[in-house]
C-alpha atoms as a PDB file:
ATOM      1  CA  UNK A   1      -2.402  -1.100  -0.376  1.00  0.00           C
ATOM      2  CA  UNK A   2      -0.783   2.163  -1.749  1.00  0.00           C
ATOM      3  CA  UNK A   3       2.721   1.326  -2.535  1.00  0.00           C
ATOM      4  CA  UNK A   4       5.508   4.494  -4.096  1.00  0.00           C
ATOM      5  CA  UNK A   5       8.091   3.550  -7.183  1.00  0.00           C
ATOM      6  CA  UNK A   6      10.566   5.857  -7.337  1.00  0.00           C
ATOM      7  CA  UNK A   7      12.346   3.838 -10.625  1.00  0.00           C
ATOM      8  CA  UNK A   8      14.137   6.474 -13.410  1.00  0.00           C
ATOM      9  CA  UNK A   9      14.554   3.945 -15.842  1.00  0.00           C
ATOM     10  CA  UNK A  10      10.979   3.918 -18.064  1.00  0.00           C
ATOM     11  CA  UNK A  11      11.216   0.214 -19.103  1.00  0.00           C
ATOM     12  CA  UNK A  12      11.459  -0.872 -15.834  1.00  0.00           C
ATOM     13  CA  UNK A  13       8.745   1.619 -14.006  1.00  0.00           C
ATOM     14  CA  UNK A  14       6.218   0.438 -16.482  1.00  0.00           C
ATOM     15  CA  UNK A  15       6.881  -3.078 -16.171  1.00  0.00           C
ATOM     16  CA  UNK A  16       6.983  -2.780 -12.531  1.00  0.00           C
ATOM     17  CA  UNK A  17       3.564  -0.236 -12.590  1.00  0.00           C
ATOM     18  CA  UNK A  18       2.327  -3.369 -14.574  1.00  0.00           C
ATOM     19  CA  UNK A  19       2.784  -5.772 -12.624  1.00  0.00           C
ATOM     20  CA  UNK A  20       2.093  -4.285  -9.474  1.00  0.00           C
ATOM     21  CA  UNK A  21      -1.656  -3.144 -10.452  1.00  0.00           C
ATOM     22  CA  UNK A  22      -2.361  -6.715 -11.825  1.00  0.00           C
ATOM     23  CA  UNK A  23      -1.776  -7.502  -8.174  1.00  0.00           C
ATOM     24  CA  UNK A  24      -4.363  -4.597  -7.503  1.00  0.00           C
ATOM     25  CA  UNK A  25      -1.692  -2.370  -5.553  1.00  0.00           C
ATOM     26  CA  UNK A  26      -2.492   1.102  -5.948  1.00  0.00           C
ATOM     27  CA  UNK A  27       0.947   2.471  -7.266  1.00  0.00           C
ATOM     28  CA  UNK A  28       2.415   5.988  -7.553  1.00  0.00           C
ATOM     29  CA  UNK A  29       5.487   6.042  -9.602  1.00  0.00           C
ATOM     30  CA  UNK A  30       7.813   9.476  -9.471  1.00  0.00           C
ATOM     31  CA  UNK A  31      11.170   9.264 -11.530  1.00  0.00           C
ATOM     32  CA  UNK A  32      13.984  11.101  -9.291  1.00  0.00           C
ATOM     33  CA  UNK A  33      14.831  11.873  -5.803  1.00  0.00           C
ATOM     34  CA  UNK A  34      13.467  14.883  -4.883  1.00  0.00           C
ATOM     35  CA  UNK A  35       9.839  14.051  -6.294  1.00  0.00           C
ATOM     36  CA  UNK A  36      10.123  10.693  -4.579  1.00  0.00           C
ATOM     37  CA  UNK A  37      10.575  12.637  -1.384  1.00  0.00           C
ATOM     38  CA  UNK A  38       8.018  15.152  -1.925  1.00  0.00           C
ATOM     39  CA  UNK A  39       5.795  12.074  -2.588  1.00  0.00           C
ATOM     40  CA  UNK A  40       6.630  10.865   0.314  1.00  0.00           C
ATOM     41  CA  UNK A  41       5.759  14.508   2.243  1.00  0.00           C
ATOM     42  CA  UNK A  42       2.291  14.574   0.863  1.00  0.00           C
ATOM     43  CA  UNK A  43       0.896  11.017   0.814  1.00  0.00           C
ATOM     44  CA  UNK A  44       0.312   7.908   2.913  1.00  0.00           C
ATOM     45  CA  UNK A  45       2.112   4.637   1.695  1.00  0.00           C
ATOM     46  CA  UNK A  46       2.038   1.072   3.127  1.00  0.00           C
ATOM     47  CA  UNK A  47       5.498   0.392   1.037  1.00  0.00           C
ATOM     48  CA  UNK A  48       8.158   2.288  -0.917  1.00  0.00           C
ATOM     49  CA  UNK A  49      10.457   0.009  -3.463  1.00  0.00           C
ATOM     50  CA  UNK A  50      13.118   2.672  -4.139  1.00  0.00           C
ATOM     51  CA  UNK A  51      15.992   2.336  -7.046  1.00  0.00           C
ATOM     52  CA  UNK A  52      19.309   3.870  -6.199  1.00  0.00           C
ATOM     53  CA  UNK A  53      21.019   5.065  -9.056  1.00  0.00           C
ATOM     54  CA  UNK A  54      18.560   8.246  -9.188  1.00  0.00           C
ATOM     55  CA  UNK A  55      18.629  11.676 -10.962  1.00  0.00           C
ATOM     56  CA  UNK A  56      18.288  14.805  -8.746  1.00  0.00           C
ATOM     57  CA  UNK A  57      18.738  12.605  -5.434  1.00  0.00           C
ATOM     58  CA  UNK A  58      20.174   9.426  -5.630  1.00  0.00           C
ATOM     59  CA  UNK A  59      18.461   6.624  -3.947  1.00  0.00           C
ATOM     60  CA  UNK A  60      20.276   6.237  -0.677  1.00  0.00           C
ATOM     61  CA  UNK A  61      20.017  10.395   0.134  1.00  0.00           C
ATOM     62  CA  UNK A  62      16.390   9.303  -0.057  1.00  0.00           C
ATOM     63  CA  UNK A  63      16.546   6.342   2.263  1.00  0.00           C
ATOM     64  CA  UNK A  64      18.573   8.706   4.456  1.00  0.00           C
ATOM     65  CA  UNK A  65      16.901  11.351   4.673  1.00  0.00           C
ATOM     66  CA  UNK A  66      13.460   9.651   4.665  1.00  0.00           C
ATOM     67  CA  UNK A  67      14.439   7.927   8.062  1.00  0.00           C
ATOM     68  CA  UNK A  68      16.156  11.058   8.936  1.00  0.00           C
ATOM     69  CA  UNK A  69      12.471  12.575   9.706  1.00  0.00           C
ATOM     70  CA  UNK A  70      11.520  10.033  11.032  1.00  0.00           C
ATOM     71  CA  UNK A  71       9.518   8.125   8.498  1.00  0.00           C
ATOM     72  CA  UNK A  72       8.298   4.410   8.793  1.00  0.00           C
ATOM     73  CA  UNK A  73       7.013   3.087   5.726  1.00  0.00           C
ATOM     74  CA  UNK A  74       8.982  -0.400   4.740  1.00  0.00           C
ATOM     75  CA  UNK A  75      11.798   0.244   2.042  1.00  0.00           C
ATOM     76  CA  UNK A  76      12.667  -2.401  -0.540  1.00  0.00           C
ATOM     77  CA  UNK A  77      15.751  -1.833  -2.606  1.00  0.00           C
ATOM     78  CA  UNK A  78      15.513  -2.806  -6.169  1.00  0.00           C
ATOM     79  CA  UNK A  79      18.498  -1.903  -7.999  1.00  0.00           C
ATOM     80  CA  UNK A  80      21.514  -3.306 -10.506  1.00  0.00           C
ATOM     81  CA  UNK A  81      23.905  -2.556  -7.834  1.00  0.00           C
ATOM     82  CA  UNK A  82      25.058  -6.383  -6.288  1.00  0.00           C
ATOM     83  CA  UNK A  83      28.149  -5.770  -4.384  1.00  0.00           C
ATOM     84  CA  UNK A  84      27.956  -6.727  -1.077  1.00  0.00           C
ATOM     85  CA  UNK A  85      28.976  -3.051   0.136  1.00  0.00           C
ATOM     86  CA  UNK A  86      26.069  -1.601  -1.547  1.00  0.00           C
ATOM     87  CA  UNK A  87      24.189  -4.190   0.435  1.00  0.00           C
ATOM     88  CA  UNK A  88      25.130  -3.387   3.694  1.00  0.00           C
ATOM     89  CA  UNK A  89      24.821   0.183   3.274  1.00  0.00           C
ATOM     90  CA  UNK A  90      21.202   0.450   1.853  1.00  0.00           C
ATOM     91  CA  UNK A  91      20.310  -1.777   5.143  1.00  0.00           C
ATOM     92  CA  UNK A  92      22.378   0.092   7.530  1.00  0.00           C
ATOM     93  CA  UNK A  93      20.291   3.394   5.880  1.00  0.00           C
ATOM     94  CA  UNK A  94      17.306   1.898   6.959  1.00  0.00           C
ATOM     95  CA  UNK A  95      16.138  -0.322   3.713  1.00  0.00           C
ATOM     96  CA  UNK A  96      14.195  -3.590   5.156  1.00  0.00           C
ATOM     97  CA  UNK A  97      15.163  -5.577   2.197  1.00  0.00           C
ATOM     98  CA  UNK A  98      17.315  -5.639  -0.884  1.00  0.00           C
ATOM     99  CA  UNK A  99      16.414  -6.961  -4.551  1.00  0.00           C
ATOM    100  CA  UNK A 100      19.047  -7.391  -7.141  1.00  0.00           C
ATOM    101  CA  UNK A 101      17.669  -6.893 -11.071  1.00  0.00           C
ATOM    102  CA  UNK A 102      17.166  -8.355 -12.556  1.00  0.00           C
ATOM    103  CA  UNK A 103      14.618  -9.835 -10.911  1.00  0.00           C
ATOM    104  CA  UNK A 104      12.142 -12.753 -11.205  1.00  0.00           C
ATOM    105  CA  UNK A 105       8.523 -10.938 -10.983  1.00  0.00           C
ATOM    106  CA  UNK A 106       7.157 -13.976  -7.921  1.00  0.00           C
ATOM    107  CA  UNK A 107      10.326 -12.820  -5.709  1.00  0.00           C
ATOM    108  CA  UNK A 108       9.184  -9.545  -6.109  1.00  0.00           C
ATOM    109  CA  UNK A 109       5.824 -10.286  -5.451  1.00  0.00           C
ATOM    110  CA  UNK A 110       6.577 -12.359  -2.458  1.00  0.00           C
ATOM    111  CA  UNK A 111       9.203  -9.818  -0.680  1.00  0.00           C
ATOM    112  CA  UNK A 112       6.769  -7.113  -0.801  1.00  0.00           C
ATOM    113  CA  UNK A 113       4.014  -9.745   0.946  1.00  0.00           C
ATOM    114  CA  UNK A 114       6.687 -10.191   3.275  1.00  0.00           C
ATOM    115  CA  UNK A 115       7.742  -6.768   4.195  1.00  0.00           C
ATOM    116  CA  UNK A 116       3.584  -5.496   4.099  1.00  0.00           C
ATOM    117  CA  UNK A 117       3.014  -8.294   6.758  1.00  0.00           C
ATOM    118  CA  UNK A 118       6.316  -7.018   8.910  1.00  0.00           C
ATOM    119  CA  UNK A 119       5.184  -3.800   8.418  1.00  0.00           C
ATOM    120  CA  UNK A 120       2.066  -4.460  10.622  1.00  0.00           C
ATOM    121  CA  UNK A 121       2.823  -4.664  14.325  1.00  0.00           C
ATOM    122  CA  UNK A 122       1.314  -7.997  15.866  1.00  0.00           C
ATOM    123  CA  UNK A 123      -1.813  -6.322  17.491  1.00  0.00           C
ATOM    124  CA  UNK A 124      -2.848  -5.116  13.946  1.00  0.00           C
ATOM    125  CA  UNK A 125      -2.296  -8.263  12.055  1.00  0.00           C
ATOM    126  CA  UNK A 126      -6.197  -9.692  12.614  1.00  0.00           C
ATOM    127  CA  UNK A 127      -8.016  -6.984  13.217  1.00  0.00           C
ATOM    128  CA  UNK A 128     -11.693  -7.822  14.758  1.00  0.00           C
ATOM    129  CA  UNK A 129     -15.221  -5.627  14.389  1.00  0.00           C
ATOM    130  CA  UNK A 130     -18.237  -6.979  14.921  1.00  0.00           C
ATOM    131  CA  UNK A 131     -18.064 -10.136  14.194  1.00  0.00           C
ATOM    132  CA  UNK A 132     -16.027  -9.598  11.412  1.00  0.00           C
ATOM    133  CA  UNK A 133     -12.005 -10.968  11.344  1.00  0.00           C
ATOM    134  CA  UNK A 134      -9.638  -9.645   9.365  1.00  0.00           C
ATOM    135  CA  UNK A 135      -6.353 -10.459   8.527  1.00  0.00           C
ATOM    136  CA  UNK A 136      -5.012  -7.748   7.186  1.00  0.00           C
ATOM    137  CA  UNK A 137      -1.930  -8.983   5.659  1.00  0.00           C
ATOM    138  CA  UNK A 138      -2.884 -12.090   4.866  1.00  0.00           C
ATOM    139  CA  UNK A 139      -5.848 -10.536   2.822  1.00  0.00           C
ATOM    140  CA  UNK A 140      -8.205 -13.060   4.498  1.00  0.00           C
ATOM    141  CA  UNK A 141     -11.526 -12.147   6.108  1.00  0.00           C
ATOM    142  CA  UNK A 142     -14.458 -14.057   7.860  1.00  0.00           C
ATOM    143  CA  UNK A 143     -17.945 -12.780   9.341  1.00  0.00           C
ATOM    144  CA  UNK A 144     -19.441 -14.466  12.544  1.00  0.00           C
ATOM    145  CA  UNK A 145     -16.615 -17.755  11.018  1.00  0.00           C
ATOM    146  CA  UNK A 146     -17.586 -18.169   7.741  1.00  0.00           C
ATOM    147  CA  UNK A 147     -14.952 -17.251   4.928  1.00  0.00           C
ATOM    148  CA  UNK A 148     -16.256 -14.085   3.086  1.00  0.00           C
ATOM    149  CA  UNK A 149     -14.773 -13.766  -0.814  1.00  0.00           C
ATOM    150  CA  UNK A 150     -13.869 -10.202  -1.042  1.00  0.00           C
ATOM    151  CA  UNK A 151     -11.703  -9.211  -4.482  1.00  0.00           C
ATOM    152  CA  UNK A 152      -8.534  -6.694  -4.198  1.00  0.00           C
ATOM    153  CA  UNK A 153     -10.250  -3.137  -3.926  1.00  0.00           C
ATOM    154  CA  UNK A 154     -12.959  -4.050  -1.722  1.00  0.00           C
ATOM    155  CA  UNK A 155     -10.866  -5.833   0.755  1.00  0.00           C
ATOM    156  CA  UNK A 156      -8.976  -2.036   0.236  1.00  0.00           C
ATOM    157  CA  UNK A 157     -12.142  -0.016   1.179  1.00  0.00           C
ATOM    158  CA  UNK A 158     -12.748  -2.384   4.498  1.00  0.00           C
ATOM    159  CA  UNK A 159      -9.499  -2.031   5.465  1.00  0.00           C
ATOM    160  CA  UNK A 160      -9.233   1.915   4.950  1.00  0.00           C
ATOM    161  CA  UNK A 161     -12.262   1.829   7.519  1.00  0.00           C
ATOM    162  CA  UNK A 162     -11.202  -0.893   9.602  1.00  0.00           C
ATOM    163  CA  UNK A 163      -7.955   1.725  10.066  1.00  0.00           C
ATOM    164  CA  UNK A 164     -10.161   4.407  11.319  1.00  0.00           C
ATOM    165  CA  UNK A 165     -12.926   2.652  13.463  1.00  0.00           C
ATOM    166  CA  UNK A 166     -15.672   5.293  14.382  1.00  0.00           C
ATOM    167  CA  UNK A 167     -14.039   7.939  12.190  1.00  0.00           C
ATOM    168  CA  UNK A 168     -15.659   9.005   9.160  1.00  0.00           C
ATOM    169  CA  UNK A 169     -13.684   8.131   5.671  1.00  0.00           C
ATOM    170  CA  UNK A 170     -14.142  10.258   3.091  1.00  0.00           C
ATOM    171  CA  UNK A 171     -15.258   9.234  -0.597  1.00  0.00           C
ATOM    172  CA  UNK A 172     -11.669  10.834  -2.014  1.00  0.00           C
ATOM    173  CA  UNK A 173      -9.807   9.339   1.238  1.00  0.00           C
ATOM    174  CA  UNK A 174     -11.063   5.759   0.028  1.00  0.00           C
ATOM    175  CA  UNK A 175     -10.163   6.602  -3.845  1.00  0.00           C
ATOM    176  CA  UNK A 176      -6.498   7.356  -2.385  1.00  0.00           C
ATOM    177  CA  UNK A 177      -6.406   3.588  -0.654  1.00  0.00           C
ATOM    178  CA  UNK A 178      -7.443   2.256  -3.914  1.00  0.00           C
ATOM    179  CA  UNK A 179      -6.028   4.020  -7.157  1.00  0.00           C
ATOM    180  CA  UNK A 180      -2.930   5.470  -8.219  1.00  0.00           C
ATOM    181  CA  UNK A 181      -2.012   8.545 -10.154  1.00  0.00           C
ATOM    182  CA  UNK A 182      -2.758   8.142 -13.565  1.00  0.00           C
ATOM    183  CA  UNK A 183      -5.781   5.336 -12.792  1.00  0.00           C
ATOM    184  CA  UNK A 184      -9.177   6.609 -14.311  1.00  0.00           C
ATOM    185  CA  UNK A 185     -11.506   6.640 -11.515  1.00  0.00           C
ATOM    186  CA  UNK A 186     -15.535   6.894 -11.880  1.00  0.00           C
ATOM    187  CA  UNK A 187     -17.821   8.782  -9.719  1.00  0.00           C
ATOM    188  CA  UNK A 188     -20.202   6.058  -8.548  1.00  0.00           C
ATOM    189  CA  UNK A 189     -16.754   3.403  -7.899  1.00  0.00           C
ATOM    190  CA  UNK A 190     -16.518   4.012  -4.205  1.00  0.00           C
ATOM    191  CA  UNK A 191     -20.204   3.596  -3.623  1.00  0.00           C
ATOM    192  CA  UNK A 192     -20.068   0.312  -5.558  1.00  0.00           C
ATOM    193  CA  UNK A 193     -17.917  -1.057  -3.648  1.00  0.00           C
ATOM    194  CA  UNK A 194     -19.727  -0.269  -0.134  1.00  0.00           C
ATOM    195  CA  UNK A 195     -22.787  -1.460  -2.123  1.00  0.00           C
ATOM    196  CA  UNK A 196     -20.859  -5.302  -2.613  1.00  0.00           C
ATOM    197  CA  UNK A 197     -19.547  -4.629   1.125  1.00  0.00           C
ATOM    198  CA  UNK A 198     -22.971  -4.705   2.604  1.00  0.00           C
ATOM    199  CA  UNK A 199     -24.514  -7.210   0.579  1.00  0.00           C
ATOM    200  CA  UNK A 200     -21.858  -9.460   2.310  1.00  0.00           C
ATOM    201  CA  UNK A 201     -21.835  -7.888   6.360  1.00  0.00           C
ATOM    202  CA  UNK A 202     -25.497  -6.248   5.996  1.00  0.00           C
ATOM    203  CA  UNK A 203     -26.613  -3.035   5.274  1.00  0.00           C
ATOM    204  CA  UNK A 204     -26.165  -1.387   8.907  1.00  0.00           C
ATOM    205  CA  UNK A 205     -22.778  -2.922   9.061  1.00  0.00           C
ATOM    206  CA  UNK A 206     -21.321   0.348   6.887  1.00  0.00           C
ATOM    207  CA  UNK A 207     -23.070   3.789   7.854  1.00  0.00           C
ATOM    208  CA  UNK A 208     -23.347   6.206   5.241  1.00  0.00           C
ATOM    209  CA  UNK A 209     -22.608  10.274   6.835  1.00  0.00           C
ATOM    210  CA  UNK A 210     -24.290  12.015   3.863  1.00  0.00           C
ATOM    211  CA  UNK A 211     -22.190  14.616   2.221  1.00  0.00           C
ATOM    212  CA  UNK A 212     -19.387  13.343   4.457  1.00  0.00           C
ATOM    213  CA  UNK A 213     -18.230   9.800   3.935  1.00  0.00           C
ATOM    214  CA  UNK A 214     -18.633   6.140   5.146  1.00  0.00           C
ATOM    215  CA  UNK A 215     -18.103   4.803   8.987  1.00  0.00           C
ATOM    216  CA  UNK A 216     -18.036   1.425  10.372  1.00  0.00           C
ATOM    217  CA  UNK A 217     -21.245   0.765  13.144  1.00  0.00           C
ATOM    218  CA  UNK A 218     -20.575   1.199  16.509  1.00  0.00           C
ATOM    219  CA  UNK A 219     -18.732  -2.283  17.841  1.00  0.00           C
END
């Protein structure tokens, strides 16, 4: 999951970056309004948590605007701001859900579980290939009904492919799912991963499109 932090204040976008990539979200963190929206132009997100009191472009031009062009992603509000106006105008803007700091990190935690599984409509929630079953927001996956253990980032590369079923993923596509700017990635990650991934659904499970990318098998 690829979540965007657009947070000015430093104390709290590193504490929040921290937090949220012990929880093995891949998180891109911009500092003002207008990069948060160009952010938003150029990459794919599952969630944006968005602070209001912004430089440049305060936080609820953003929501605004965001929705304006039509754009889906779920929108948690975290900000100081607790009057009940503010309230009803960040979720008449759009925002699914509102967070007061500060904040207890579990509540956190648990309204961005919450808005990820919204976010998926019901047809998408368990997601079936082959005798695998995945729930997507859940994080929970079986093959042929036995449990399979699958840590944070490779439950990320299954799902980027599970997303595109018979399209081919790209090695820098899959580093997108699973890192954020800033994250040190090595060459050979990616290919470890798929490596684990067929050790656990066999090796013709996950096709390999040489100097392309990665594919599921035909269903």
């Amino acid at each position: 999951m690829r979540l965007l932090l657009i947070e000015d204040d430093p104390m709290i976008g590193e504490s929040m970056e921290e937090v949220l990539r012990k929880e093995n979200y891949a998180v891109d963190w911009v500092r003002d309004g207008d990069n948060g929206l160009l952010a938003l132009r150029q990459n794919v997100y599952d969630l944006l948590l968005l602070d209001l009191g912004l430089p440049k472009k305060q936080g609820m031009q953003v929501l605004r605007q965001y929705r304006a062009h039509g754009g889906g992603v779920p929108v948690l509000i975290v900000t100081a701001r607790d009057a009940t106006a503010s309230r009803v105008e960040g979720l008449d803007a759009g925002a699914d859900d509102y967070l007061v700091k500060p904040f207890d990190v579990d509540e956190l935690l648990a309204r961005i579980r919450a808005l990820l599984r919204r976010g998926k409509a019901p047809n998408q929630a368990v997601v079936s290939h082959r005798g695998l079953q995945v729930d997507m927001a859940g994080h929970i996956a079986s093959f042929n009904g036995v449990p399979l253990h699958l840590p944070a980032r490779e439950f990320a590369v299954l799902r980027a492919l599970l997303d595109a079923p018979g399209s081919v993923v790209s090695k820098s596509q899959l580093e997108e799912r699973i890192y954020g700017w800033g994250e040190e990635i090595e060459s050979n990650t990616i290919d470890v991963y798929i490596h684990h991934l067929r050790k656990k659904l066999g090796t013709g499970f996950i096709q390999n499109i040489r100097g392309v990318g990665y594919k599921l098998a035909a269903a």
